[in-house]
N, C-alpha and C. Protein backbone atom coordinates (compact mmCIF):
# COMPACT_ATOMS: atom_id res chain seq x y z
N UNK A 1 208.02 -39.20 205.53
CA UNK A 1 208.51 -40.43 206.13
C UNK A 1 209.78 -40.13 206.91
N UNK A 2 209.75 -40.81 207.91
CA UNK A 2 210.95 -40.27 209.17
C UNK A 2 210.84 -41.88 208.91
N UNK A 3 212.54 -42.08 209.15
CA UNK A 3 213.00 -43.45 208.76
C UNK A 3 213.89 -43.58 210.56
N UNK A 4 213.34 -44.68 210.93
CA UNK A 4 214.18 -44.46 212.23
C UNK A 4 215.97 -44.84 212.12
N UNK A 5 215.99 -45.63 211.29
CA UNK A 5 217.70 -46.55 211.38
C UNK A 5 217.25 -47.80 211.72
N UNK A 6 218.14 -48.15 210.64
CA UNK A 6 218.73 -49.77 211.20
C UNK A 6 219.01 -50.33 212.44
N UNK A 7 220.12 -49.13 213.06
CA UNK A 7 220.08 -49.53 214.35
C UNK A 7 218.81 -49.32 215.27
N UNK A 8 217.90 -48.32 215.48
CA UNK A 8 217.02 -47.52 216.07
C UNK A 8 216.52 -49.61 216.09
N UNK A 9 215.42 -49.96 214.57
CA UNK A 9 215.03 -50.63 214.44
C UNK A 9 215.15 -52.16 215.20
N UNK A 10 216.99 -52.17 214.89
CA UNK A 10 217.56 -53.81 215.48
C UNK A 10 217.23 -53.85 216.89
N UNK A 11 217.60 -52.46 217.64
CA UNK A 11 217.85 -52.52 219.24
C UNK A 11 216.18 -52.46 219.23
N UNK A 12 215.08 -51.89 218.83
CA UNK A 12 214.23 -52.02 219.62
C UNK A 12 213.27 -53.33 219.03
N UNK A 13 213.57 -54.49 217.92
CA UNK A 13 212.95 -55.30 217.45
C UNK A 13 212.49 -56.08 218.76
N UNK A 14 212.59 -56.50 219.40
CA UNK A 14 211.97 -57.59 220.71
C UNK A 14 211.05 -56.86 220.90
N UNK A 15 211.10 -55.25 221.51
CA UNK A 15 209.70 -55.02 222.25
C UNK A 15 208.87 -54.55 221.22
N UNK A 16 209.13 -53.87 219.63
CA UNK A 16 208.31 -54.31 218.17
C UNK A 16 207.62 -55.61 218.30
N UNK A 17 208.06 -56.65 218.11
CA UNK A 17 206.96 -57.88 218.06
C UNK A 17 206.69 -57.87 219.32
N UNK A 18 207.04 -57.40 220.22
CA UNK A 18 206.11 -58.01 221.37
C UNK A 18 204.88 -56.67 221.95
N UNK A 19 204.70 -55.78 221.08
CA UNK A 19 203.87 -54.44 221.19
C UNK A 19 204.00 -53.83 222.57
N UNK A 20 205.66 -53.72 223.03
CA UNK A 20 205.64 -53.05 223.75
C UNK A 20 206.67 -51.68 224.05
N UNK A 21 205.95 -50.84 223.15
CA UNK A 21 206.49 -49.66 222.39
C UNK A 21 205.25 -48.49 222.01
N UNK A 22 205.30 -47.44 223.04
CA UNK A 22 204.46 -46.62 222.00
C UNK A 22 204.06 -46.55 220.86
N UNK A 23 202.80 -46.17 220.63
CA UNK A 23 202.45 -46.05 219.40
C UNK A 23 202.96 -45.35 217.93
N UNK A 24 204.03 -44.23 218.63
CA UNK A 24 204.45 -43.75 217.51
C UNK A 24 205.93 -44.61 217.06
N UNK A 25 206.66 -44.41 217.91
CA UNK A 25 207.68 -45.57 218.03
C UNK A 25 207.95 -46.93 217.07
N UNK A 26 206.48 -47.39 217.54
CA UNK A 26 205.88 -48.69 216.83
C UNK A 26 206.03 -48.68 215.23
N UNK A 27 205.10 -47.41 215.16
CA UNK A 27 204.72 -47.36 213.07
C UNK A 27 206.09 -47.06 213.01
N UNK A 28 207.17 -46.04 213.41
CA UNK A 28 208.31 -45.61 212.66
C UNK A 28 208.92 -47.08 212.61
N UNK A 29 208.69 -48.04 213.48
CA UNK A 29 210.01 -49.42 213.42
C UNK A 29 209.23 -50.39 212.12
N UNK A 30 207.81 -50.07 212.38
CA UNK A 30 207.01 -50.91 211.39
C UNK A 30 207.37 -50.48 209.57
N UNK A 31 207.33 -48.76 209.52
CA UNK A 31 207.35 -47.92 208.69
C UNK A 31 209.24 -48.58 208.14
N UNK A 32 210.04 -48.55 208.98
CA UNK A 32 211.58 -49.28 208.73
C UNK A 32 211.07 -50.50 208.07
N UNK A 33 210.63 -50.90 208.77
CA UNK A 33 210.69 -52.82 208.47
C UNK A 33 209.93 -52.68 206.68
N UNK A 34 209.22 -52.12 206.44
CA UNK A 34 208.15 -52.02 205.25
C UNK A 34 209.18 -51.81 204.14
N UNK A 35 210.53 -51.31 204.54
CA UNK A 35 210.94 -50.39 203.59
C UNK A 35 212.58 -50.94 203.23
N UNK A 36 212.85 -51.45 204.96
CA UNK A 36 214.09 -52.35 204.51
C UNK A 36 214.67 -53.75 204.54
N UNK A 37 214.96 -54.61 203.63
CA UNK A 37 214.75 -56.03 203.53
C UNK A 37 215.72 -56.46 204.54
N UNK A 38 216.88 -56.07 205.06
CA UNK A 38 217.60 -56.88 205.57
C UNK A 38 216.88 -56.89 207.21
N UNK A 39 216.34 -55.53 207.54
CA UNK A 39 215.59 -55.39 209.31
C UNK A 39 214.76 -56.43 208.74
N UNK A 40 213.90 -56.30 207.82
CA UNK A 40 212.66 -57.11 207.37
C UNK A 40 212.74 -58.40 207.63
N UNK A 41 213.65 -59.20 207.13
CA UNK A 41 214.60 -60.49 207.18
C UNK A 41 214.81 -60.76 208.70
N UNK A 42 215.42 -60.27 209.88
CA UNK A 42 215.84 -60.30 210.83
C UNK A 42 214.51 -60.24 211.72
N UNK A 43 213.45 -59.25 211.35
CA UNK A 43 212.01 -59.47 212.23
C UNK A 43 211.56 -60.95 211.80
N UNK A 44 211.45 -61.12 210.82
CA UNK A 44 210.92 -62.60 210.41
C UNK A 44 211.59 -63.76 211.22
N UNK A 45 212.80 -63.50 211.16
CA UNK A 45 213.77 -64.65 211.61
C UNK A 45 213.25 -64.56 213.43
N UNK A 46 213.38 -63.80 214.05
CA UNK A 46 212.64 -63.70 215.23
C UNK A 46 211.16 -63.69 215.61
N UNK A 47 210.28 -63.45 215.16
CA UNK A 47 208.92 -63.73 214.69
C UNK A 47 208.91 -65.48 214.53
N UNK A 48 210.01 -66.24 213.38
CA UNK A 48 209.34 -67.39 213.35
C UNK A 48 210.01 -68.16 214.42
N UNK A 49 211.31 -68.19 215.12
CA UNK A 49 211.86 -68.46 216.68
C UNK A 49 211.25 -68.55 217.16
N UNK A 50 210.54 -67.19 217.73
CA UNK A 50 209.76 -67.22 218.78
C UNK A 50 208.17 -68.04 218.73
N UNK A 51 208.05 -68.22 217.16
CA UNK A 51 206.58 -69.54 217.26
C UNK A 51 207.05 -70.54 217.21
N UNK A 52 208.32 -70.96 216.57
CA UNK A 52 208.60 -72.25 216.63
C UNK A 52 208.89 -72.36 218.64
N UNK A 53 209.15 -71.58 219.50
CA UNK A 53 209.47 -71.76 220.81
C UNK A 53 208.24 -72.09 221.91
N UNK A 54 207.57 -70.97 221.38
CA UNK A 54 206.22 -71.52 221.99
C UNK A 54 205.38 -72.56 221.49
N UNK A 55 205.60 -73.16 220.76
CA UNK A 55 204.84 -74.50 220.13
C UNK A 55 205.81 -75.14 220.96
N UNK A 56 207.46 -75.37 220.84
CA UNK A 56 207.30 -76.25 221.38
C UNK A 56 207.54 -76.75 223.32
N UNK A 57 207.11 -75.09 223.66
CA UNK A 57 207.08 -75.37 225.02
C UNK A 57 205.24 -75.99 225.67
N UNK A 58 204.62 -75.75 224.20
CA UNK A 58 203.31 -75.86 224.77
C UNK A 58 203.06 -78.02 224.72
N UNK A 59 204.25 -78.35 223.74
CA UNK A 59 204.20 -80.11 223.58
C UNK A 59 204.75 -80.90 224.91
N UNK A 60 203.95 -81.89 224.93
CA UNK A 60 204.46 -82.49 225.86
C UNK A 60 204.77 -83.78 225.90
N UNK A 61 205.56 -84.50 226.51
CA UNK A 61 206.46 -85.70 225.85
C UNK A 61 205.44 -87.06 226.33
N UNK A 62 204.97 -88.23 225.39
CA UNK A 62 204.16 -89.06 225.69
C UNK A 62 204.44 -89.56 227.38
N UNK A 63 203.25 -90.18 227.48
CA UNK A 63 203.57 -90.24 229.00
C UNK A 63 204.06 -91.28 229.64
N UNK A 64 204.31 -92.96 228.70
CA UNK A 64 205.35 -93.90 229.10
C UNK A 64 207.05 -92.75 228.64
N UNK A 65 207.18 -92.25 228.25
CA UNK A 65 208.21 -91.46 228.04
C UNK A 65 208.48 -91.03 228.89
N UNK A 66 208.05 -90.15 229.61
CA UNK A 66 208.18 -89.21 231.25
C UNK A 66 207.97 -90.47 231.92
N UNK A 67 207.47 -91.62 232.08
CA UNK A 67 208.03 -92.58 233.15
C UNK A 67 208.95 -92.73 233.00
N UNK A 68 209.62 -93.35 231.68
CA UNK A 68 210.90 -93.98 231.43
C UNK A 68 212.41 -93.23 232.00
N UNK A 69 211.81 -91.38 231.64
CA UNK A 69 212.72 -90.34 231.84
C UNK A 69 212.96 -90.42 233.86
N UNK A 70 211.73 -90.60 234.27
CA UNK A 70 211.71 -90.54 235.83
C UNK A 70 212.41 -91.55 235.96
N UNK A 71 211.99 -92.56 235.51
CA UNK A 71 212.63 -94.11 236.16
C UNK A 71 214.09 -94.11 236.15
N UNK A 72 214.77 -93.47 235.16
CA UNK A 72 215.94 -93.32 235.03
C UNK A 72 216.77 -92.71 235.86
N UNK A 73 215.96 -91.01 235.91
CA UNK A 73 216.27 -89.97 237.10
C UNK A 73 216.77 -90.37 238.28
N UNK A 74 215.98 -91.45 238.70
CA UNK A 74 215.65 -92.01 239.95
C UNK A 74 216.49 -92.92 240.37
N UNK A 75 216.98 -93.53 239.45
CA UNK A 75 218.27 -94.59 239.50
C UNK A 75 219.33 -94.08 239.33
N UNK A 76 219.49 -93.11 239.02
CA UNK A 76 221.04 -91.88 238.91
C UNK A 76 221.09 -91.50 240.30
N UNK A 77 219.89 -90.82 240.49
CA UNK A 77 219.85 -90.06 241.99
C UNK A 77 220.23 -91.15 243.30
N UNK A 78 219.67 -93.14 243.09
CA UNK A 78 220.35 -93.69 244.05
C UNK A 78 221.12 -93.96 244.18
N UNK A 79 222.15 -94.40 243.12
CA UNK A 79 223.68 -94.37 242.99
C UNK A 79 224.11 -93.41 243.14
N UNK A 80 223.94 -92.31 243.17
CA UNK A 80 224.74 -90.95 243.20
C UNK A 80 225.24 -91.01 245.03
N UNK A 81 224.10 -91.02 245.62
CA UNK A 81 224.35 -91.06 247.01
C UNK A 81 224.71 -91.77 247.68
């Protein structure tokens, strides 16, 4: 077992979850994470960010709502000028 580091691990965690890391690269950060709780802790914490982010870029706000939001917009923007 070749242990990469904590640091090795922290700096390359983004492109780890996002599989964009050679293959060997990959298992040694995976092989870290298996082995130490606090990287372990910190992938999770970014792992569940990043689903809670895309859920909620995929929601979208009812649609008398986005009138109400426009209607508003729209009355800022004529007083403004």
């Amino acid at each position: 077992m070749t242990d990469c580091g904590c640091a090795k691990a922290r700096q390359d965690l983004e492109e780890y979850l996002r599989n964009e890391m050679c293959k060997t690269e990959h298992s040694d950060i995976r092989e870290h994470l298996e082995h130490c709780p606090s990287c372990a802790e910190e992938a999770l914490i970014a792992t569940t960010l990043t689903e809670v982010v895309s859920r909620a870029c995929k929601e979208t706000a009812p649609e008398a709502l986005r009138d109400q939001v426009l209607a508003r917009l729209r009355a800022v923007q004529a007083t403004a000028h």
